[in-house]
N, C-alpha and C. Protein backbone atom coordinates (compact mmCIF):
# COMPACT_ATOMS: atom_id res chain seq x y z
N UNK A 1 96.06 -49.08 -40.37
CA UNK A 1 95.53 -49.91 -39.31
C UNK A 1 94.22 -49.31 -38.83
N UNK A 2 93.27 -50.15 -38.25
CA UNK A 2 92.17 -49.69 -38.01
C UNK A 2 91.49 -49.90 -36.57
N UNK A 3 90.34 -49.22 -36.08
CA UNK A 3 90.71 -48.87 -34.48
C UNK A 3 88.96 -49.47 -34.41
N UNK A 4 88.56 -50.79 -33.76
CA UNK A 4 87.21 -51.33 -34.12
C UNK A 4 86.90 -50.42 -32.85
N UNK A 5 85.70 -49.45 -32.85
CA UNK A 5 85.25 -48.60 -31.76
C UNK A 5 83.56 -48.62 -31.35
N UNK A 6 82.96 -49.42 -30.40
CA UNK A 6 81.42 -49.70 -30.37
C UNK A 6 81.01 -48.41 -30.31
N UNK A 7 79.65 -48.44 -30.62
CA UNK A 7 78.91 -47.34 -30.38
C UNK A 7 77.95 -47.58 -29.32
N UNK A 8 77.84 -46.24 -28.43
CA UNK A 8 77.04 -46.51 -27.21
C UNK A 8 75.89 -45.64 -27.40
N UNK A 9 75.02 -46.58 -26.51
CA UNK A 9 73.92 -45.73 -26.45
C UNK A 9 73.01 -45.77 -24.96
N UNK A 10 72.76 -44.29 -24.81
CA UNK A 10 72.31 -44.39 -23.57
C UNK A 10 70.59 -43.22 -23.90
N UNK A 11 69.61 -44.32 -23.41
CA UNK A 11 68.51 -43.82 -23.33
C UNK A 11 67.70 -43.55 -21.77
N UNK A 12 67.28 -42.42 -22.06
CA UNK A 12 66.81 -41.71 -20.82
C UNK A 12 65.05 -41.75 -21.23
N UNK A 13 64.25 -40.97 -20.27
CA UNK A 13 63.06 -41.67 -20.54
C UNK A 13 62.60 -40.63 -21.47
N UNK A 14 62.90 -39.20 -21.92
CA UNK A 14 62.22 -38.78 -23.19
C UNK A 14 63.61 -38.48 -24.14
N UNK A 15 64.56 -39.41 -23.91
CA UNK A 15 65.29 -38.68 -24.72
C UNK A 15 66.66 -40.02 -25.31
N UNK A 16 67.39 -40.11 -26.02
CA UNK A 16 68.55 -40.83 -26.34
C UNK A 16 69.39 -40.34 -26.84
N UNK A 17 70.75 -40.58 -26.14
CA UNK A 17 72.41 -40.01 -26.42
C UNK A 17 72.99 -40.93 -27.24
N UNK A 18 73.68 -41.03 -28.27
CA UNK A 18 74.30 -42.24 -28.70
C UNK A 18 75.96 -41.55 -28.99
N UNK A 19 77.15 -42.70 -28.22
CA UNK A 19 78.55 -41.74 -28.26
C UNK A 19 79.56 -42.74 -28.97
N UNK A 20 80.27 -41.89 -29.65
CA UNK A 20 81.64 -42.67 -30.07
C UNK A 20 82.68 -42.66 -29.46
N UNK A 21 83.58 -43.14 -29.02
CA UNK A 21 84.49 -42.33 -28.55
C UNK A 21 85.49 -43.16 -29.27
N UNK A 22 86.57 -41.72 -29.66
CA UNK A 22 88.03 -42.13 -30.59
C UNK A 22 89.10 -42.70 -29.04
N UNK A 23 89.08 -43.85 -30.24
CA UNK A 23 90.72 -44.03 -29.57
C UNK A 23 91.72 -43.49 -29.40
N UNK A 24 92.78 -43.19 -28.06
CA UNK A 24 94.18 -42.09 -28.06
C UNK A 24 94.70 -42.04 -29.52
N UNK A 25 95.44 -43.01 -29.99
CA UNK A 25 96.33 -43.08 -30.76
C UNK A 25 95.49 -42.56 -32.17
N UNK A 26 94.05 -42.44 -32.19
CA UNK A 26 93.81 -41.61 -33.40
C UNK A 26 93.23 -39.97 -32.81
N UNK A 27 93.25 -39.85 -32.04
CA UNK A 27 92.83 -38.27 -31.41
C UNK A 27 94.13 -37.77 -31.62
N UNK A 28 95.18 -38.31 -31.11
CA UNK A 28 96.64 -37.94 -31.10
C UNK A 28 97.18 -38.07 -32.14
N UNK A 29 97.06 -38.44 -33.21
CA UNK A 29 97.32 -38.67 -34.82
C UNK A 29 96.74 -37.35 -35.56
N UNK A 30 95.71 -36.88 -35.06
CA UNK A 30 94.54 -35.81 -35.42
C UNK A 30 94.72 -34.82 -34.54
N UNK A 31 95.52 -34.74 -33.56
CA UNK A 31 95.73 -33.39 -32.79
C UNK A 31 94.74 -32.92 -32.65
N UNK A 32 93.65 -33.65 -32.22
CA UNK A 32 92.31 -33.09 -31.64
C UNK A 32 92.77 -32.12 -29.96
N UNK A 33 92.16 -30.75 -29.96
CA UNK A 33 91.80 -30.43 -28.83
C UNK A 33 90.56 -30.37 -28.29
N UNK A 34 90.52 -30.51 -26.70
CA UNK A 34 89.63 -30.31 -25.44
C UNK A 34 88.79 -29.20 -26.08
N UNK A 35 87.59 -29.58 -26.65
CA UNK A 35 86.86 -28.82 -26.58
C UNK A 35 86.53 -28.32 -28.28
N UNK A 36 87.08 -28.81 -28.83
CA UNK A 36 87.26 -28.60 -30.32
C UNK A 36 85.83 -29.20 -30.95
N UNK A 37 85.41 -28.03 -31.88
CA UNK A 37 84.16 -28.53 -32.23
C UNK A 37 84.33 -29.14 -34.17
N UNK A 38 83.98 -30.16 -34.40
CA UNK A 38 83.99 -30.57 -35.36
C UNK A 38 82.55 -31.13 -36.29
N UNK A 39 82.57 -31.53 -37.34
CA UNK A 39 81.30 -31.68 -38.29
C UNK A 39 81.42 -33.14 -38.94
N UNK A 40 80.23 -33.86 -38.41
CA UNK A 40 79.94 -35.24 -39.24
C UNK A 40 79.18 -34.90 -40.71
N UNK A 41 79.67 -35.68 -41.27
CA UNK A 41 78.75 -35.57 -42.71
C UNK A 41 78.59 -37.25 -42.95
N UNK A 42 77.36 -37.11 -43.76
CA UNK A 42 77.32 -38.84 -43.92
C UNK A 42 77.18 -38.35 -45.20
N UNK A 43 78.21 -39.73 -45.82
CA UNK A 43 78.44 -39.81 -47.34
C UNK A 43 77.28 -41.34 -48.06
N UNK A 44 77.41 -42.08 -47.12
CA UNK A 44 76.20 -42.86 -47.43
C UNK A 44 76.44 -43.39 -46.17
N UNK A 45 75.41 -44.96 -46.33
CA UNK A 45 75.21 -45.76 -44.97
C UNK A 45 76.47 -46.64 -43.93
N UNK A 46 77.53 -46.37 -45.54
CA UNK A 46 78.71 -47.09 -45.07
C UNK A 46 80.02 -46.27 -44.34
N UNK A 47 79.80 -45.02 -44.75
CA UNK A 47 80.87 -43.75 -44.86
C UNK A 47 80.25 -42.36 -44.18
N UNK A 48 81.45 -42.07 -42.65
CA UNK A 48 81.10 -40.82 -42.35
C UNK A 48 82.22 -40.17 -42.35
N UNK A 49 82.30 -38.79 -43.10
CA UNK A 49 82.80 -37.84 -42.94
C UNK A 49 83.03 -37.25 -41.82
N UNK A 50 84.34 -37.18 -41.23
CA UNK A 50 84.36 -36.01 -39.87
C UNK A 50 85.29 -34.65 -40.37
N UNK A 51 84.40 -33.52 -40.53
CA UNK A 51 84.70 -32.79 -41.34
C UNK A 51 85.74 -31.30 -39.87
N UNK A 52 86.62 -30.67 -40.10
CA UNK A 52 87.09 -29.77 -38.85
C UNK A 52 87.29 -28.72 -40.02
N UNK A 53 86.56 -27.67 -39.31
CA UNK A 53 86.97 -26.22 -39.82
C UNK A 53 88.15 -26.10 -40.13
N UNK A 54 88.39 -25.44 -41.18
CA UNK A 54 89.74 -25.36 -41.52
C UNK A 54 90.53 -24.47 -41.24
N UNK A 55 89.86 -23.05 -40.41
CA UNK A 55 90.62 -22.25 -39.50
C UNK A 55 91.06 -22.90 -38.35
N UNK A 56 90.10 -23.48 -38.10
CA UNK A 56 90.72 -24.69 -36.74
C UNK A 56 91.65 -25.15 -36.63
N UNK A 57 92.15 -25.94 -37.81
CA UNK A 57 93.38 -25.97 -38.46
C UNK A 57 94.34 -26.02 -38.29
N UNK A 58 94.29 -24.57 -39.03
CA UNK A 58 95.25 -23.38 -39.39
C UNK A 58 95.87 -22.56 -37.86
N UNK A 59 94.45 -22.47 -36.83
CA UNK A 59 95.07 -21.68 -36.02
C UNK A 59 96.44 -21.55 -35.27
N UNK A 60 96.97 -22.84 -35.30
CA UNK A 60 98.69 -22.40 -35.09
C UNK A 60 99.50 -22.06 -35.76
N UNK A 61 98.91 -21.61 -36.80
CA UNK A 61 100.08 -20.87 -37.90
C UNK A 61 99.90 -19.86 -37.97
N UNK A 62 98.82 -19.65 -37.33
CA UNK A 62 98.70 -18.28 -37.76
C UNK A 62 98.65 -17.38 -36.36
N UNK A 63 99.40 -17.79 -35.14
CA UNK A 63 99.61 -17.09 -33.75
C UNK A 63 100.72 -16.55 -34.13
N UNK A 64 100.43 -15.15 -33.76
CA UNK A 64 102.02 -14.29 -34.22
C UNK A 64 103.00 -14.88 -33.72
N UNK A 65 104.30 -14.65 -33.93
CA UNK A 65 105.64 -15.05 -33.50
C UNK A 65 106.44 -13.73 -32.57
N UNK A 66 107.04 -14.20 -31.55
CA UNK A 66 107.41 -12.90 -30.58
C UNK A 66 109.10 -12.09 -31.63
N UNK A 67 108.40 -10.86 -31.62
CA UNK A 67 109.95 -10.46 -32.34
C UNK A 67 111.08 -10.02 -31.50
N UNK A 68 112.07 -10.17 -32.50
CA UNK A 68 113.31 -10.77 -32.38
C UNK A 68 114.15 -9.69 -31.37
């Protein structure tokens, strides 16, 4: 299923922001966190890559476990 999401844009007088913003149900599908930095790649004009470190990841697997 697919999540139709406008793109905004807000121009200031020397400058322009343009924002996406994800819908819950795919941030929460993606276990995105507050503050989590991630990487666009454009594959062509039709296709973007949102690329997340892959320690980023990983990092809950790899928080020690309290012993026993």
């Amino acid at each position: 299923m697919g999540y139709p999401t406008k793109i905004q844009l807000i121009k200031r007088a020397k400058s322009e922001q343009w924002y996406i913003n994800f819908p819950s149900a795919i941030a929460q599908a993606m276990e995105f966190e507050r503050g989590e930095v991630v990487e666009w790649r454009i594959q062509d004009r039709q296709t973007m890559i949102l690329k997340r470190e892959e320690s980023d990841v990983n990092e809950e697997k790899k928080k020690p476990q309290a012993d026993p």
